[in-house]
Protein backbone atom coordinates (compact mmCIF):
# COMPACT_ATOMS: atom_id res chain seq x y z
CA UNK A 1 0.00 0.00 0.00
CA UNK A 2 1.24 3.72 -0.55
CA UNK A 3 0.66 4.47 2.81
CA UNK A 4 2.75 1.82 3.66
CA UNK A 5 5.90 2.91 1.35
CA UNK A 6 5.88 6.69 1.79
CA UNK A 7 5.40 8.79 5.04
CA UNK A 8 2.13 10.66 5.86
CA UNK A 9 2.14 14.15 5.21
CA UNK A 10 1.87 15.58 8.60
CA UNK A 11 5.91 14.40 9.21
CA UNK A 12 6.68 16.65 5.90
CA UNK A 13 8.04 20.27 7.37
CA UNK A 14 7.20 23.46 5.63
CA UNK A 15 10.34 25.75 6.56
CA UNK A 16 12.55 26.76 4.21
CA UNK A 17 10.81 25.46 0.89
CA UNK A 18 10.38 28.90 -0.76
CA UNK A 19 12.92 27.27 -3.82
CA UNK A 20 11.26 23.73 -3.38
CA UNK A 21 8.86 22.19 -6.01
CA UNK A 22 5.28 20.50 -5.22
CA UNK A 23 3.80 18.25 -6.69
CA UNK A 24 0.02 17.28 -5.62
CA UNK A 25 -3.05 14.99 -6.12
CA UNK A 26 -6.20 16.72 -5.84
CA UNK A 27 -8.92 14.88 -4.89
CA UNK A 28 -8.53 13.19 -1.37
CA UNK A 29 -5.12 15.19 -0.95
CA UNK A 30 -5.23 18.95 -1.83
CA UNK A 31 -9.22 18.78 -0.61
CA UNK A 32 -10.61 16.88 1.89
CA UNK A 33 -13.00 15.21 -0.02
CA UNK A 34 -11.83 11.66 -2.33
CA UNK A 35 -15.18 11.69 -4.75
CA UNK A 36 -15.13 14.29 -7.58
CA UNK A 37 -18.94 13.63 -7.74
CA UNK A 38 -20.01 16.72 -6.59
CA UNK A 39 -18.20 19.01 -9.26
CA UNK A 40 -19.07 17.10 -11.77
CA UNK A 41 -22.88 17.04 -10.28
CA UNK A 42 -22.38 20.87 -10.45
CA UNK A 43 -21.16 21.00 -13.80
CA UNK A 44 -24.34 18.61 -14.72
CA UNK A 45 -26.55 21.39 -12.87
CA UNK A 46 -25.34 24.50 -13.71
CA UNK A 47 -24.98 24.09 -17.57
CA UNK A 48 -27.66 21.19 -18.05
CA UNK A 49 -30.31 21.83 -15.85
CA UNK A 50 -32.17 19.43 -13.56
CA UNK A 51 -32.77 16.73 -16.12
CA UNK A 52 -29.06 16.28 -17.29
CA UNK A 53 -28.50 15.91 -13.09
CA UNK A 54 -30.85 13.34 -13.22
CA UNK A 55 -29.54 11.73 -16.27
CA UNK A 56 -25.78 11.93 -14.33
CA UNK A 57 -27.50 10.85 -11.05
CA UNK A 58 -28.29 7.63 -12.81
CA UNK A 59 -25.27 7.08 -13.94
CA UNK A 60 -23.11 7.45 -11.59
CA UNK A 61 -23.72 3.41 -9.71
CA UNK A 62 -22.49 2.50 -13.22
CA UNK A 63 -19.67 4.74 -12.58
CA UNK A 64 -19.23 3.53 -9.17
CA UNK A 65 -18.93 0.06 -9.88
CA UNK A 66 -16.47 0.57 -12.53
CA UNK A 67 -14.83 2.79 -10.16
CA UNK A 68 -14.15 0.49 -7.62
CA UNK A 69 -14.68 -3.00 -9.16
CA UNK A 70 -13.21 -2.83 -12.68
CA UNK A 71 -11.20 0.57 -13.64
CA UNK A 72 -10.67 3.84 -11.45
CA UNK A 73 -10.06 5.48 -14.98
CA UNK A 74 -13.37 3.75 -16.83
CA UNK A 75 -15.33 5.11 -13.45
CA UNK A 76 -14.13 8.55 -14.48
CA UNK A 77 -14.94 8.39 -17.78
CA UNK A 78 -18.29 7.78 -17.34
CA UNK A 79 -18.34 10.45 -15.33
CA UNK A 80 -16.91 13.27 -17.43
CA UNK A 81 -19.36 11.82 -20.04
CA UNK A 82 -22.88 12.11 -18.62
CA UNK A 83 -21.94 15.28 -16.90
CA UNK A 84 -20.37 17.34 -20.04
CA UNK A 85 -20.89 15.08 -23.28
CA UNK A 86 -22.56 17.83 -25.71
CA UNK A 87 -22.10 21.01 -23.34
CA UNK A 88 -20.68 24.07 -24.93
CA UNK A 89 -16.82 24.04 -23.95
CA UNK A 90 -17.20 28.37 -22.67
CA UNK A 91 -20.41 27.36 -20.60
CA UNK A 92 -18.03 24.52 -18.61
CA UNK A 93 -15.23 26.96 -18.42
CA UNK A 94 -18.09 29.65 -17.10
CA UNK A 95 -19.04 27.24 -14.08
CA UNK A 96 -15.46 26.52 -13.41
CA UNK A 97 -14.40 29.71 -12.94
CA UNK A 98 -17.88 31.60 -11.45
CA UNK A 99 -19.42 28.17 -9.57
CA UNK A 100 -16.57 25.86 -8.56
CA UNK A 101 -14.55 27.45 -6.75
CA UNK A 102 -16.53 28.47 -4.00
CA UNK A 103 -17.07 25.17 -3.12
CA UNK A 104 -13.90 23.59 -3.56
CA UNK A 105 -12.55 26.25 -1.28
CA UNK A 106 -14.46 24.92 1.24
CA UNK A 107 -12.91 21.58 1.14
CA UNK A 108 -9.42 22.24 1.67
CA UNK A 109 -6.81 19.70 3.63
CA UNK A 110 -4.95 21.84 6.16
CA UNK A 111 -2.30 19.77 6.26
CA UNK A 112 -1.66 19.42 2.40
CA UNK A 113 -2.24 22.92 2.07
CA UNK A 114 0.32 24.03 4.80
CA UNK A 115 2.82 22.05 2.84
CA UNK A 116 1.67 23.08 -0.61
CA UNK A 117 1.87 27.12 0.37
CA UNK A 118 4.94 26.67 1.37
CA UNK A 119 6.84 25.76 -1.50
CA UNK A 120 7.82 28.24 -4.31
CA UNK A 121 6.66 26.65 -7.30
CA UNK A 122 2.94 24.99 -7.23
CA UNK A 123 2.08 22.02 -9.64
CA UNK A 124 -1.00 20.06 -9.88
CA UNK A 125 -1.16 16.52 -11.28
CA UNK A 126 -5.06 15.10 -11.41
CA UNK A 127 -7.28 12.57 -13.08
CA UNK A 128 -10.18 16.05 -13.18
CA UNK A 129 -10.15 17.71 -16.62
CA UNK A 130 -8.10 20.65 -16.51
CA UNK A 131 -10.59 23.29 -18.01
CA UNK A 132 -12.61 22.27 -14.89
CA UNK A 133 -10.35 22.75 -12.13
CA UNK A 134 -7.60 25.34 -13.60
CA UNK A 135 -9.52 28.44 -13.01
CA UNK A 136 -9.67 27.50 -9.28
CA UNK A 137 -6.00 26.17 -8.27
CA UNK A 138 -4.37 28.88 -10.57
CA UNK A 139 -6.47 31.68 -9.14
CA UNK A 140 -7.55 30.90 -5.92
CA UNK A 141 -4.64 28.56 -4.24
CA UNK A 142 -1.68 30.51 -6.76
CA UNK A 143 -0.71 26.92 -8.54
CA UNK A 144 1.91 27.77 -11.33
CA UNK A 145 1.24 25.08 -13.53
CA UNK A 146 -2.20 22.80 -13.79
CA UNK A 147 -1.74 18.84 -15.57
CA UNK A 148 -4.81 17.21 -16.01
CA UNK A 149 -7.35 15.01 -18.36
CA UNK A 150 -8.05 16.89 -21.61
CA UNK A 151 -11.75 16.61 -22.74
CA UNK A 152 -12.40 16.12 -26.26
CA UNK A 153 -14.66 18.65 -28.10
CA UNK A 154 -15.63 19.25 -31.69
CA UNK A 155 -16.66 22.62 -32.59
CA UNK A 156 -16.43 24.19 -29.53
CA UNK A 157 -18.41 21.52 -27.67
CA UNK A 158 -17.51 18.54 -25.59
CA UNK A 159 -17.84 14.89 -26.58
CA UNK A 160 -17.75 13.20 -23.75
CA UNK A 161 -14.64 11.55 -24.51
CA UNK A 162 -10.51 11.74 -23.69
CA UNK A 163 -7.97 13.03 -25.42
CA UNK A 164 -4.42 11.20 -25.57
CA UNK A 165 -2.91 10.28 -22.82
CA UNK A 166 -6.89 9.33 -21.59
CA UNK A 167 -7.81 9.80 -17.93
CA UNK A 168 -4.54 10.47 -15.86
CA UNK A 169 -4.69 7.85 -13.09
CA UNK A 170 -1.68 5.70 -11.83
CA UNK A 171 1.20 5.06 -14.28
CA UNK A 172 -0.15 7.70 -16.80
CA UNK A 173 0.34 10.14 -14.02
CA UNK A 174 3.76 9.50 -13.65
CA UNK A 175 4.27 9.51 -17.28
CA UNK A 176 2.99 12.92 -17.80
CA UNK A 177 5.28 14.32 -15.24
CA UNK A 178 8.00 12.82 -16.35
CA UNK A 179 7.59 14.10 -19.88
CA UNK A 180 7.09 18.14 -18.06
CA UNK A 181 9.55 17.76 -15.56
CA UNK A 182 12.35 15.79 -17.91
CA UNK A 183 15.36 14.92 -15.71
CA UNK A 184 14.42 17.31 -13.16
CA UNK A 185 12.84 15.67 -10.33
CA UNK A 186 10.08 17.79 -8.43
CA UNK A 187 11.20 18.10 -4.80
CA UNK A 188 7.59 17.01 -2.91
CA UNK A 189 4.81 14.78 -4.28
CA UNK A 190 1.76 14.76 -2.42
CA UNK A 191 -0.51 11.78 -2.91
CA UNK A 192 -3.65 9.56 -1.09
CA UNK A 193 -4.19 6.28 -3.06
CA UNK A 194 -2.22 3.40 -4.29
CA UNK A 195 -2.60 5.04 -7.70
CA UNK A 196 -0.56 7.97 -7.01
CA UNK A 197 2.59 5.94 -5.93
CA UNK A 198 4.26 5.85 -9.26
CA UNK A 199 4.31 9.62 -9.86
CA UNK A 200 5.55 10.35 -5.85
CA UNK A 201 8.20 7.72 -6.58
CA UNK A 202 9.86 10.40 -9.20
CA UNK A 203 9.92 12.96 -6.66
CA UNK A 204 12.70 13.67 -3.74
CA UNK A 205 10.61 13.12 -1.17
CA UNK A 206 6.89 11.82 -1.30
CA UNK A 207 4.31 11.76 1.53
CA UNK A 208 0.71 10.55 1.57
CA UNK A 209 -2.05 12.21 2.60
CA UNK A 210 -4.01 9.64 5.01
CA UNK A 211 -7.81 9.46 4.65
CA UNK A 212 -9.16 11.83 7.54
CA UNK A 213 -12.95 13.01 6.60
CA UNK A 214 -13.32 14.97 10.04
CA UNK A 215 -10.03 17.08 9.28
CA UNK A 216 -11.22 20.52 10.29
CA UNK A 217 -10.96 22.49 6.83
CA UNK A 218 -9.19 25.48 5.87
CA UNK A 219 -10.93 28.61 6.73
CA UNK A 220 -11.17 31.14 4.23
CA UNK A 221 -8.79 33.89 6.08
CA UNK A 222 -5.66 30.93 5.06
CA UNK A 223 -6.14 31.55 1.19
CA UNK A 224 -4.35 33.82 -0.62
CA UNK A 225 -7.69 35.25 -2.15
CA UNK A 226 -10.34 35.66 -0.30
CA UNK A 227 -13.88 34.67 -2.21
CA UNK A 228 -16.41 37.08 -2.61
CA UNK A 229 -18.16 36.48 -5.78
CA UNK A 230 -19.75 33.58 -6.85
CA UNK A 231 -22.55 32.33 -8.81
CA UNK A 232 -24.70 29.27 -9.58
CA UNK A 233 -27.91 28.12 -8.28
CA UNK A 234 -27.12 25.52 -5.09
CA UNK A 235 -26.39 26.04 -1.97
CA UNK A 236 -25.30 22.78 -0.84
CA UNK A 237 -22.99 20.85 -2.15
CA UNK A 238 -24.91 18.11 -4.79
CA UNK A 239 -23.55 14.79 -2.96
CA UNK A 240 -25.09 11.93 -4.24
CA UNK A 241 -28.24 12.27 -1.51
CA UNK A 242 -28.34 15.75 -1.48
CA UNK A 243 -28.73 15.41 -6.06
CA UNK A 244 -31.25 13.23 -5.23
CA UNK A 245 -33.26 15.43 -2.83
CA UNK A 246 -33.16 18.35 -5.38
CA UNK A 247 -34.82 16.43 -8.08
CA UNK A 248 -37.32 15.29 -6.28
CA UNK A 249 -37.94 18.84 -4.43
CA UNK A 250 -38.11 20.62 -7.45
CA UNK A 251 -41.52 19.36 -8.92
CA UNK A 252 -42.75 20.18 -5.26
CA UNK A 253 -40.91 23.36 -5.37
CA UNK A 254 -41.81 25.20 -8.15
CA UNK A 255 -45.68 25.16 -7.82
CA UNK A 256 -44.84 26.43 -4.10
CA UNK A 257 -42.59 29.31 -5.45
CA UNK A 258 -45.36 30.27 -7.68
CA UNK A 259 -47.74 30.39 -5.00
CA UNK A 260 -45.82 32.55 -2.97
CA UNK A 261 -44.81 34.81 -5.88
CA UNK A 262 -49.07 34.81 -6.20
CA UNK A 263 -49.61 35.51 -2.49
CA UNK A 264 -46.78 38.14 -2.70
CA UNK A 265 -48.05 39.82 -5.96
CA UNK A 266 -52.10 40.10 -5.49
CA UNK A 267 -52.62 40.09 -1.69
CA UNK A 268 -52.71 43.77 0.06
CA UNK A 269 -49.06 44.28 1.78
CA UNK A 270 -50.69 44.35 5.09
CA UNK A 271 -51.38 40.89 5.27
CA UNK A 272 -48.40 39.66 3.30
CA UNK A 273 -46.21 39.15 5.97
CA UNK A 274 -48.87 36.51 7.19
CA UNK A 275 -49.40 35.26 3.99
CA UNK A 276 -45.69 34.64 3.61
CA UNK A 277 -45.31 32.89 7.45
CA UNK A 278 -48.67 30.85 6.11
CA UNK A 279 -46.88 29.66 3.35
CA UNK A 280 -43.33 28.63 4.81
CA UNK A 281 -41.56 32.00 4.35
CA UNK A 282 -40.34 33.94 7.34
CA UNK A 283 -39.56 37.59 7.43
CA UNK A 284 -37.78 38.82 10.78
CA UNK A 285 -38.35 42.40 12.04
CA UNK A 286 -35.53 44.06 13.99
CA UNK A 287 -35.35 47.86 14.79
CA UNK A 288 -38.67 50.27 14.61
CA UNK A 289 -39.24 51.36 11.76
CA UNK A 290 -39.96 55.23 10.63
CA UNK A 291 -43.67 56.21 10.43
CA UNK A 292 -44.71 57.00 6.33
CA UNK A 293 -44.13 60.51 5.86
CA UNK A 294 -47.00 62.53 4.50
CA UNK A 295 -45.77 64.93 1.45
CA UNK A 296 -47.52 67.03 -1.14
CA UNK A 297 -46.50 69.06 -3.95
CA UNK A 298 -46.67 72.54 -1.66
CA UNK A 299 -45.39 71.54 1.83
CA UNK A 300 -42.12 70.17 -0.30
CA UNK A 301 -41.55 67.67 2.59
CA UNK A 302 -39.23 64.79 1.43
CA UNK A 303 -40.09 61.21 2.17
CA UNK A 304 -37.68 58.72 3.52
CA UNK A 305 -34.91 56.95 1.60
CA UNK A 306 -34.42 53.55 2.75
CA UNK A 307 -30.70 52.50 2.13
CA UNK A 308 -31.00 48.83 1.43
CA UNK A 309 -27.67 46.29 1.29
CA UNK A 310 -28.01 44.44 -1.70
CA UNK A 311 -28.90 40.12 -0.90
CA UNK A 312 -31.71 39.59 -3.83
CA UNK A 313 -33.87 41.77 -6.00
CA UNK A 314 -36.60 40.97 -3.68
CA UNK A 315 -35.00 43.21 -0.83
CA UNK A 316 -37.23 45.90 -1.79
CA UNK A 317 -40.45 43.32 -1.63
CA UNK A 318 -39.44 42.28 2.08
CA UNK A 319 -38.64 45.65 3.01
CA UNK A 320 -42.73 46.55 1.98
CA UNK A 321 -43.14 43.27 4.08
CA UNK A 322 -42.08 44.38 7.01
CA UNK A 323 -43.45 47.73 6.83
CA UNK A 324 -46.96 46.40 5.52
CA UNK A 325 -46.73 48.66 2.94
CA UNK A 326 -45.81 48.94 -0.72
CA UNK A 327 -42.62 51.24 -1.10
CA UNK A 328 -41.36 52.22 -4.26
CA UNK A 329 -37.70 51.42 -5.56
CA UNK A 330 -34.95 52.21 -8.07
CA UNK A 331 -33.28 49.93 -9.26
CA UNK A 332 -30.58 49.27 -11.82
CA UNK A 333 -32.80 46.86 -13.80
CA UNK A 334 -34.71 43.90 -13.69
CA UNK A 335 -35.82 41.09 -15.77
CA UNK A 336 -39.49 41.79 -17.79
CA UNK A 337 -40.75 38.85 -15.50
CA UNK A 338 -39.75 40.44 -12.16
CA UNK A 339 -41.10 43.32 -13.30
CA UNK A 340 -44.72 41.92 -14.26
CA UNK A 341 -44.92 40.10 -10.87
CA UNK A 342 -43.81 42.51 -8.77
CA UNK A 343 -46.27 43.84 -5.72
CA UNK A 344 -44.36 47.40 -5.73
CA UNK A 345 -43.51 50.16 -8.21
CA UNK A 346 -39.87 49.47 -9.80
CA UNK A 347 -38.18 52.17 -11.74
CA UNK A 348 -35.01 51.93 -13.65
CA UNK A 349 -32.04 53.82 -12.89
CA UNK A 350 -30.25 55.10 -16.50
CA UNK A 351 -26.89 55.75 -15.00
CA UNK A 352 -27.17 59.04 -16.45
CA UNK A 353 -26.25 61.19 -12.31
CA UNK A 354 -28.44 63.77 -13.47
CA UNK A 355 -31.30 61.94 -15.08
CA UNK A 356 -31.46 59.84 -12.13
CA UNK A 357 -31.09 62.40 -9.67
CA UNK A 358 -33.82 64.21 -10.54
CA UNK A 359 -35.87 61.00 -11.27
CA UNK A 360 -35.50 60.29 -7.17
CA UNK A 361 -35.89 63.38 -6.36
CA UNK A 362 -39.31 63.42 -7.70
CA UNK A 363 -40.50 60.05 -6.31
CA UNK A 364 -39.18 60.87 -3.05
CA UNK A 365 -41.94 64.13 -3.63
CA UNK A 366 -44.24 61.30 -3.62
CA UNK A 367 -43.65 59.64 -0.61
CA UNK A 368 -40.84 57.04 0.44
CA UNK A 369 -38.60 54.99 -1.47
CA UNK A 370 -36.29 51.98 -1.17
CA UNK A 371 -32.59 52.10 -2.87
CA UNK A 372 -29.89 49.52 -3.43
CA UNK A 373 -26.68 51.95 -3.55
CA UNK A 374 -24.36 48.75 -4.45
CA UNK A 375 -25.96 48.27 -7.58
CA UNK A 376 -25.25 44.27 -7.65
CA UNK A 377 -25.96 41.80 -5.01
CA UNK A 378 -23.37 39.89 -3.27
CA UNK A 379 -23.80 36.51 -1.26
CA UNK A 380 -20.85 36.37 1.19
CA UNK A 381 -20.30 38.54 4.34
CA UNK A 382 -19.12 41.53 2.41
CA UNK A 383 -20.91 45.04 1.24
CA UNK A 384 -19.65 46.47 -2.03
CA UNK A 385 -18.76 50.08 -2.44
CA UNK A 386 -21.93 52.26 -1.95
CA UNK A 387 -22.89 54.65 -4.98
CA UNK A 388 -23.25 58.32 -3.05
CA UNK A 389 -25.56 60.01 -5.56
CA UNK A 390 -28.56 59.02 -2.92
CA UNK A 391 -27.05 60.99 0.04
CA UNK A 392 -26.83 64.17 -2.45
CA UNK A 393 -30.90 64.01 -2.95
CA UNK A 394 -32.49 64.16 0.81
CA UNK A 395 -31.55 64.56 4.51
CA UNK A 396 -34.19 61.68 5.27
CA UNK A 397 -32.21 58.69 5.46
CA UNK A 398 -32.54 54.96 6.85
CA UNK A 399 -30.10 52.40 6.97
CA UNK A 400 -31.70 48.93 6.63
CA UNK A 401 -29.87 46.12 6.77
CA UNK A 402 -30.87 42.94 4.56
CA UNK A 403 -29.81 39.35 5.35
CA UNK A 404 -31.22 36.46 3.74
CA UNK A 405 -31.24 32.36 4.28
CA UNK A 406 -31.60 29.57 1.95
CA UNK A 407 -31.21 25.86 2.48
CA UNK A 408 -31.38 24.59 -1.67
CA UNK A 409 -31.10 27.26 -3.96
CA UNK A 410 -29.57 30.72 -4.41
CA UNK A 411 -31.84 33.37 -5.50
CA UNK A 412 -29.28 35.44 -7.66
CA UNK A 413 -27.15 34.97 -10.51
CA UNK A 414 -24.94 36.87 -12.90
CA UNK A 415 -24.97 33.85 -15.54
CA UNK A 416 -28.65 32.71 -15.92
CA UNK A 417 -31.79 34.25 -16.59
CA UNK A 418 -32.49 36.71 -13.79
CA UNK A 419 -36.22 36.30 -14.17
CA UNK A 420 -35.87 32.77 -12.24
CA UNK A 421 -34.01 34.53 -9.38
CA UNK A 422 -37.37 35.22 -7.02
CA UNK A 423 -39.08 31.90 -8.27
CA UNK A 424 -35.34 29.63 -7.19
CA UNK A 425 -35.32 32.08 -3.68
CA UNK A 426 -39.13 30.67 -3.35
CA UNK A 427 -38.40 27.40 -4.51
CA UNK A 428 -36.03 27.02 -1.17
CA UNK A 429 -38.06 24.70 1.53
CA UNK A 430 -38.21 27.69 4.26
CA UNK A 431 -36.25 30.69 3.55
CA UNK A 432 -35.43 33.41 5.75
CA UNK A 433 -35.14 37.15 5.26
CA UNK A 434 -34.33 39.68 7.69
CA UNK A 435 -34.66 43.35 7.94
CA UNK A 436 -33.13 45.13 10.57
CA UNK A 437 -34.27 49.29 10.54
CA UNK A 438 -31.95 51.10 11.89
CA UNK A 439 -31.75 54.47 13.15
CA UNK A 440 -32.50 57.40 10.90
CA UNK A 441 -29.24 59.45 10.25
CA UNK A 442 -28.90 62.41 12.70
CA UNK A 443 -28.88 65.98 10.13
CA UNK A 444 -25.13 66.38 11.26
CA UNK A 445 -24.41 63.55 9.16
CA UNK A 446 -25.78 64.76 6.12
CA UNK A 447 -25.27 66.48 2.96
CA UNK A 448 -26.98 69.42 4.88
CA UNK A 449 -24.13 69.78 7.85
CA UNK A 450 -21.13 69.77 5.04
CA UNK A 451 -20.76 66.52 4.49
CA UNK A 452 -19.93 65.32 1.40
CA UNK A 453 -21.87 62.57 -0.56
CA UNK A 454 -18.86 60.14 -0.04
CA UNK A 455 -18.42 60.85 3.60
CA UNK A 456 -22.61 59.58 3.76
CA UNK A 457 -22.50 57.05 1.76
CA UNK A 458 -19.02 55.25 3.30
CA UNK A 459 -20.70 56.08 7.02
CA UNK A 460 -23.91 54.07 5.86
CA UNK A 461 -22.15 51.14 5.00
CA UNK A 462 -19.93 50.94 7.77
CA UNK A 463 -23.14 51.16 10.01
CA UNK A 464 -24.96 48.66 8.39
CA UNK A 465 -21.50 46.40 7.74
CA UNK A 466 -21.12 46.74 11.69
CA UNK A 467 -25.14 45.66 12.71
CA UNK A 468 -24.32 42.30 9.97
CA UNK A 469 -20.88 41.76 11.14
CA UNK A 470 -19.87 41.95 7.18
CA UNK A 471 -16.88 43.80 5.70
CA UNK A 472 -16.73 46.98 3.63
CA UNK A 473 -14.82 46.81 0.50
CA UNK A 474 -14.83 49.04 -2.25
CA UNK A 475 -15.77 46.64 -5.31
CA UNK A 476 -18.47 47.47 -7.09
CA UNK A 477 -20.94 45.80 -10.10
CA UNK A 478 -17.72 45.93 -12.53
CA UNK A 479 -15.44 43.93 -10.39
CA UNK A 480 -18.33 41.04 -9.85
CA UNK A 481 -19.59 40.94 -13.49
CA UNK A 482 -15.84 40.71 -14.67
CA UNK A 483 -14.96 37.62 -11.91
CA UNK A 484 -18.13 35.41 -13.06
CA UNK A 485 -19.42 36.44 -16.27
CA UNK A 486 -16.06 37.91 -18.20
CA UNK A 487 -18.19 41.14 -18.93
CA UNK A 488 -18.58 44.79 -17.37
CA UNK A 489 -22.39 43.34 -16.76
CA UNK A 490 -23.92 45.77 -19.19
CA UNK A 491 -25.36 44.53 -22.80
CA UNK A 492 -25.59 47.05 -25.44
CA UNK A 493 -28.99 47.35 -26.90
CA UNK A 494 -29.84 46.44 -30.82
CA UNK A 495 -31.15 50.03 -31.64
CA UNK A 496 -27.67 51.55 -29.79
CA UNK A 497 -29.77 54.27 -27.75
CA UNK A 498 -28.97 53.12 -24.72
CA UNK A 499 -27.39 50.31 -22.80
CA UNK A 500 -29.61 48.22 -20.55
CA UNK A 501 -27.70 46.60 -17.18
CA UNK A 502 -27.51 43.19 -16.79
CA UNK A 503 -29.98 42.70 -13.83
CA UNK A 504 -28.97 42.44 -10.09
C-alpha cells in the first residue's frame, strides 16, 4: 500500500521550501473530499439543468462500480461523459471559474495545504479535466502550472470523450510528469491512493495524505484570495443524496414558489407578511421602523430613503413586508418577469447622475422609497462600495440592513436568466429574510451639515456592515460581473440608444 511505502504528510516540514517544487493529487489530498462527484454534479446542474443531473445521477452506480470494481479510470470516464458530453466548452469553463470554486474552497486539507503554500513553485497533477479545475487552483490557491485530463470537443463543444494520454490515473500520471519535468525531479509529491505511488516515486521526497474526513478544513482567512463572488444556483454541495433530494424537491418546489410569488403579488401588503409565514416563508423584524411621511406638492416635505444592502432583488419586496406597505424602488434593472410580478412600483435607474437624480428626487416628492446603492448583489459577508448620488438628494435617510437564508437554492445569478431569481429564492423549503431598521441618520451627518456625498455614503455602510458583522470593500458591479461572467455586466442594446444593465 502507498501508505505503507511513503510517510504521511503531517511528518513533511514546511520551513525553508520557498525554492522547493510541489507536486500534488487533488482529490482526497489537496481537498478533503476523495469523490469528484459533486463538481461534476455541479457542472451537470449549472450548464444542463435538472434533467441532465438526473440523467448523471443515474449514472453514476455505473460509474461507481467501474470505479471500484473494474477501472478507477473507466469510473471517471463515465463520469466526465454524462456530466459534459454535448455542453458548450465556454459554458463549462463559465461554471469553473464563477461556480466551482466556491465550493472547492471549502474543502481544503490543512495539512496538504500548509505544505503546498509553502513551497515556491505549485504544480497540480489530477485525473479532473483541466478546463474544470484550472480556473480555481491557478487563481484561488496561486498553482503555477495545472496537468490534467483533456476533454475532447468538436466545434467548440464537448464529446464526452478523452484526449491522448486518456484519464490520468496511476502510471499515466507519472508519465505525464515525467515528460514536463524531464530529468528534473520535483522536490515534494503529495498523494492519497495506491494510484498515485508511481508519480511520488519520481519525486525527492513523497508523503501521503491519510484518509481523515473529520479534518477541520481550511478557513477562508488561510487563502491567498479571499472569495467574494460567486454564482450558480445551489447552496449545498450536490452529494449523491443531497442530487437526489433536489430532483425530487423541485416538482414540489416550483408550484410552491409560484404560489408565494401569487400571495406576494395580489394580496394587500398588510397581510403579506402573514401570507408569507402561512406559506413557509419567514420575514424577521428588527429595529422600529420610521412612520410614512405625508408629502404634497406645496409643503415640499421629502419622504424617507431607505438605504438597502443588496442580498436579492426581492430586498425591496421584504422591506414593503415588514413595513406592511408597498414602497417604491430604483433599481438598476430587472428582468421583464420580475417586473410583471412585482407587488411594488420598480423604476429603472439610466446611469445618467443627473437623469437619475432628478428622477429620485421626484419620487421621493411622492412619498418614500427603497434604494440599493451597491448596484449588484453579493452573497458572502461583504458590502460592495456604496454609490453616493442618494445621500446628495435628501436629509431623510434609513439604513436597513438585509440578510437572507436559503437551504437549496440561491436566488441570484450573474450567468442565468435573472427572471428565475425570485421563483429559485421561493423554490427554497423555508427561507429566511431579515430586515433590521436602523436608526435614521442624525442631520449632522448629512449632505446638509457639510458633508460630502462620499463621507454619507461610506458612514452608511460601515453602520450597516457593523449591525451584519460583514466587511466593507470598495468593489463594485464591474469587479463582480468581470470575476463570473467575463463582462462589465452591461449589454448594449440592438437600436444603440442606450445600454440596458444586466440585472442584479
Amino acid at each position: 500500500m502507498a501508505s505503507s511505502t511513503f510517510p504521511t504528510v503531517n511528518k513533511c516540514t514546511s520551513i525553508g521550501r520557498e525554492k522547493h517544487t510541489v507536486v500534488a493529487d487533488m482529490d482526497g489530498t489537496l481537498l478533503i473530499g476523495r469523490s469528484s462527484f459533486p463538481y461534476f454534479a455541479l457542472i451537470a446542474f449549472e450548464v444542463g439543468g435538472v434533467l441532465r443531473l438526473l440523467i448523471y445521477l443515474l449514472s453514476s452506480p455505473i460509474a461507481a462500480l467501474l470505479y471500484y470494481f473494474i477501472s478507477e479510470s473507466a469510473g471517471i470516464q463515465v463520469l466526465v461523459f454524462a456530466s459534459m458530453a454535448g455542453m458548450k466548452l465556454s459554458s463549462i469553463e463559465s461554471v469553473a471559474r464563477a461556480v466551482l470554486p466556491k465550493f472547492y474552497s471549502s474543502d481544503l486539507h490543512p495539512e496538504t495545504w500548509r505544505v503546498f503554500s509553502s513551497c515556491g513553485k505549485r504544480c497540480v497533477l489530477t485525473a479532473n479535466p483541466r478546463i474544470m479545475v484550472e480556473p480555481f487552483l491557478k487563481e484561488f490557491l496561486g498553482a503555477d502550472m495545472v496537468l490534467g485530463t483533456e476533454i475532447a470537443s468538436y466545434k467548440g463543444r464537448a464529446t464526452g470523450l478523452i484526449c491522448n494520454p486518456g484519464i490520468l490515473v496511476g502510471d499515466k500520471k507519472a508519465q505525464v510528469l515525467k515528460k514536463t519535468f524531464g530529468d528534473e525531479k520535483p522536490d515534494i509529491g503529495l498523494g492519497d491512493r495506491v494510484t498515485d505511488a508511481p508519480f511520488m516515486a519520481l519525486c525527492k521526497e513523497g508523503y501521503i495524505v491519510p484518509a481523515t474526513p473529520k479534518v477541520k478544513k481550511v478557513t477562508s482567512d488561510k487563502l491567498p484570495k479571499p472569495i467574494i463572488f460567486h454564482d450558480g444556483r445551489l447552496v449545498q454541495k450536490p452529494t449523491p443524496l443531497m442530487a437526489l433530494l433536489i430532483i425530487l424537491w423541485i416538482p414540489i418546489g416550483f408550484p410552491l414558489a409560484c404560489l408565494r410569488i401569487a400571495a406576494g403579488s395580489l394580496l394587500p401588503m398588510k397581510i403579506v407578511y402573514y401570507a408569507f409565514k402561512a406559506l413557509g416563508v419567514r420575514v424577521i423584524v428588527k429595529g422600529t421602523p420610521p412612520p410614512p411621511v405625508e408629502t404634497s406638492k406645496t409643503n415640499h416635505k421629502s419622504g424617507v430613503l431607505f438605504i438597502c444592502s443588496h442580498r436579492t432583488l426581492l430586498d425591496p419586496i421584504f422591506l414593503s413586508t415588514a413595513l406592511g406597505r408597498a414602497i417604491p424602488a430604483v433599481t438598476y434593472s430587472v428582468s421583464r418577469l420580475s417586473e410583471i410580478i412585482s407587488p411594488i412600483k420598480t423604476v429603472r435607474l439610466s446611469r445618467d447622475r443627473a437623469t437619475d437624480a432628478s428622477m429620485i428626487k421626484k419620487l421621493l416628492q411622492e412619498g418614500d422609497l427603497a434604494i440599493c446603492p451597491e448596484g449588484t448583489t453579493c452573497r458572502e459577508p461583504f458590502l460592495l462600495r456604496f454609490s453616493a448620488l442618494f445621500a446628495e438628494l435628501t436629509d431623510e435617510l434609513v439604513p436597513v440592513a438585509m440578510v437572507n437564508r436559503m437551504s437549496m437554492f440561491h436566488g441570484t445569478t450573474a450567468r442565468g436568466w435573472k427572471g428565475m431569481d425570485p421563483f429559485y429564492f421561493f423554490m427554497n423549503p423555508s427561507p429566511v429574510y431579515e430586515v433590521t431598521f436602523l436608526n435614521k441618520l442624525p442631520k449632522e451627518l448629512t449632505c446638509d451639515s457639510q458633508k460630502s456625498s462620499h463621507e454619507v455614503a461610506n458612514y452608511i455602510q460601515r453602520v450597516i456592515a457593523s449591525t451584519l458583522s460583514y466587511e466593507c470593500t470598495s468593489f463594485t458591479r464591474r469587479d463582480k460581473y468581470r470575476a463570473l461572467a467575463g463582462n462589465d455586466g452591461i449589454v448594449v442594446e440592438k437600436t444603440n440608444k442606450a445600454n440596458k444593465v444586466m440585472g442584479c
